[in-house]
Protein backbone atom coordinates (compact mmCIF):
# COMPACT_ATOMS: atom_id res chain seq x y z
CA UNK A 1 -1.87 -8.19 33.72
CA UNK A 2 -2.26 -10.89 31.57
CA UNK A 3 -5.70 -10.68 30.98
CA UNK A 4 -4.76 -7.37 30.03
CA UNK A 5 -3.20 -7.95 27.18
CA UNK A 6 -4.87 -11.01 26.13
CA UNK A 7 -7.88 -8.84 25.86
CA UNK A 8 -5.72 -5.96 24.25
CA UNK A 9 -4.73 -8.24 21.53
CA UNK A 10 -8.07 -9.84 20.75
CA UNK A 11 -9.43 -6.30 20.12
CA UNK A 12 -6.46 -5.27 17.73
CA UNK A 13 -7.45 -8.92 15.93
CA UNK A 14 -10.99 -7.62 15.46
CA UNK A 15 -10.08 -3.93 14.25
CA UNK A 16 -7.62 -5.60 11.84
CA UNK A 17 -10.84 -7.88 10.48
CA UNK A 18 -13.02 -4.65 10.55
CA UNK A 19 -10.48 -2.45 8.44
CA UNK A 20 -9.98 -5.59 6.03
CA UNK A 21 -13.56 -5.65 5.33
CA UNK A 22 -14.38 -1.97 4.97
CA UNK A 23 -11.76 -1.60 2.65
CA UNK A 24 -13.18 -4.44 0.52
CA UNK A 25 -16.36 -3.02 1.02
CA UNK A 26 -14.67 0.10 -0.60
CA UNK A 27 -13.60 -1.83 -3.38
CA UNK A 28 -16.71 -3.37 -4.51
CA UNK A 29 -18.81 0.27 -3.99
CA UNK A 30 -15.62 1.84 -6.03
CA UNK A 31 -15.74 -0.38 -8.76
CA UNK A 32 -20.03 0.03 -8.91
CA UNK A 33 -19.39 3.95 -8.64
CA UNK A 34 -20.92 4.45 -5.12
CA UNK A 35 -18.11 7.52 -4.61
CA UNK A 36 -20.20 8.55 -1.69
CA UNK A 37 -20.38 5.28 0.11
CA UNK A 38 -16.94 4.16 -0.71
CA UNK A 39 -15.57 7.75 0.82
CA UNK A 40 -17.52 6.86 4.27
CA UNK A 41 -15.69 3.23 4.15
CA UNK A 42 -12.49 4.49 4.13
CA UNK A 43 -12.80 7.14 6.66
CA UNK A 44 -14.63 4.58 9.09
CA UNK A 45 -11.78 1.99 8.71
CA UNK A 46 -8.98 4.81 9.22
CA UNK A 47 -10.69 6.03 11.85
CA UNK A 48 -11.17 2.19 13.83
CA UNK A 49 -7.29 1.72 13.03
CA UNK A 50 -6.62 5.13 14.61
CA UNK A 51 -8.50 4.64 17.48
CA UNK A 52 -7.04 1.18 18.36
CA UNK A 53 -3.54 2.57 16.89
CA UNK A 54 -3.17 -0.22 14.07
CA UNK A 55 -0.61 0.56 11.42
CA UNK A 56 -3.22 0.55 8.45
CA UNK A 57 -2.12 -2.71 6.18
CA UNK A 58 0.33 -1.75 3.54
CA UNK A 59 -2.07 -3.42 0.66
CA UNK A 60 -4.73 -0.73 1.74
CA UNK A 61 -2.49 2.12 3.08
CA UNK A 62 -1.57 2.47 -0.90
CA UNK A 63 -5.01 2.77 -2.45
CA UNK A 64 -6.42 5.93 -0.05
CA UNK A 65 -5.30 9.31 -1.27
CA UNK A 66 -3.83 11.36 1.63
CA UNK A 67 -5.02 14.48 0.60
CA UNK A 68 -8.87 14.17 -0.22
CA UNK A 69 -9.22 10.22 1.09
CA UNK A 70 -11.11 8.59 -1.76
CA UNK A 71 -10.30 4.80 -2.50
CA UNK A 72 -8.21 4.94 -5.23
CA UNK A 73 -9.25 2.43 -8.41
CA UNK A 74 -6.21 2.57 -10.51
CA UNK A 75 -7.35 3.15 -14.00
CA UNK A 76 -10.70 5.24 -12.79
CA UNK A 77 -9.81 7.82 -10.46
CA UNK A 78 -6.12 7.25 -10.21
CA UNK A 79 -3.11 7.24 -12.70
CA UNK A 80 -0.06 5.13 -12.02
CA UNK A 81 2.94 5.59 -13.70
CA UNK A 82 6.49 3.62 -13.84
CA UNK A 83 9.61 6.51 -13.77
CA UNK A 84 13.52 5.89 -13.86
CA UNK A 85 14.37 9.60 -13.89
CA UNK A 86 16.84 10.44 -10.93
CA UNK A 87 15.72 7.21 -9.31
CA UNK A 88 13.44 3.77 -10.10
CA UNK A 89 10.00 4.37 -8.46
CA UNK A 90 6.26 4.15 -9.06
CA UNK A 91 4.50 7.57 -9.73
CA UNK A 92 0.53 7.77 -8.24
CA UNK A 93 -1.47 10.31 -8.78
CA UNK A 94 -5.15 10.62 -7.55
CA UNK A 95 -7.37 12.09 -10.41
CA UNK A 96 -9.90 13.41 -7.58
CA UNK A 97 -7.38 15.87 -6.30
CA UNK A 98 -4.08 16.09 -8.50
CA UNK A 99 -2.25 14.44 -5.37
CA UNK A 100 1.19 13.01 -6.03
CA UNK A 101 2.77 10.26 -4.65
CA UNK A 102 6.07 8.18 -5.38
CA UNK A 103 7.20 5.21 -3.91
CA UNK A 104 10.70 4.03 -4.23
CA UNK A 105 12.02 1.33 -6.00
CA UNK A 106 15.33 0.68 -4.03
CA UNK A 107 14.51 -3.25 -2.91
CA UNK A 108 14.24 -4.35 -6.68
CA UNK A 109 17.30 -1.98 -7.79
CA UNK A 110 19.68 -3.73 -5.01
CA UNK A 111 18.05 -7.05 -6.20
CA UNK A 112 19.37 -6.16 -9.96
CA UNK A 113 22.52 -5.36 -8.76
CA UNK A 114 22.68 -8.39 -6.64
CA UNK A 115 22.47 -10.86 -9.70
CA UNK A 116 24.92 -9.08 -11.69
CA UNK A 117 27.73 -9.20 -9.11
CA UNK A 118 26.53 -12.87 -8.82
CA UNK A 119 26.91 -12.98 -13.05
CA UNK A 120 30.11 -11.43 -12.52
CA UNK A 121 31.38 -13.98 -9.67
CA UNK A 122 30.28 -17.06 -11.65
CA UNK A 123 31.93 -15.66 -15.03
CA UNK A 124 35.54 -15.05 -13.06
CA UNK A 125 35.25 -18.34 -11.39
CA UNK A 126 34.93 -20.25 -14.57
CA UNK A 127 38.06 -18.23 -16.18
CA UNK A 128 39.90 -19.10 -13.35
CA UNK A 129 39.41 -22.96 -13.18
């Protein structure tokens, strides 16, 4: 049994090394304008990390388009934008397809409001003494 998963999470180890590499792989292609190469990259590291049911790193996860699955080279083929509208978050939007997508904001907004109840503390503490 232990063998088991010794072995189980060696092989994760290695998928996690192979999806690192053929995203950076993507990168370099991307940034050379290889579109065709850099599309096969990506779809042979999501496809490793599906079949040994990896989350796909975070770092990576944001630079594939979920629609058409191009690498997305932020400036090239995709725009990003900074909103406050409604609610703080980061706008992305891949140029290849017209896909759309938004990532919240909420960690640094709780952070803001954080350090000005700490302001606040510190300023009612010193009226006090």
């Amino acid at each position: 049994m232990k063998k088991k998963k010794f072995l189980e999470k060696k092989l994760k180890k290695i998928a996690y090394e192979r999806v690192d590499t053929l995203m950076k792989l993507a990168e370099e292609e991307a940034k050379k304008g290889r579109w065709d190469r850099v599309k096969r990259y990506v779809y042979l590291a999501r496809r490793i990390a599906m079949k040994m049911r990896l989350k796909f790193p975070k770092k990576w996860k944001r630079r594939i388009c979920k629609k058409c699955g191009t690498f997305l080279l932020y400036g090239r083929n995709a725009r990003v934008r900074v909103k406050s509208k409604r609610y703080p978050h980061v706008v992305i939007t891949c140029l290849e397809c017209g896909a759309i997508y938004r990532i919240p904001m909420i960690r640094e907004k709780k952070e803001k409001r954080r350090k000005k109840l700490e302001k606040k503390l510190k300023a009612k503490n010193k009226v006090v003494e």
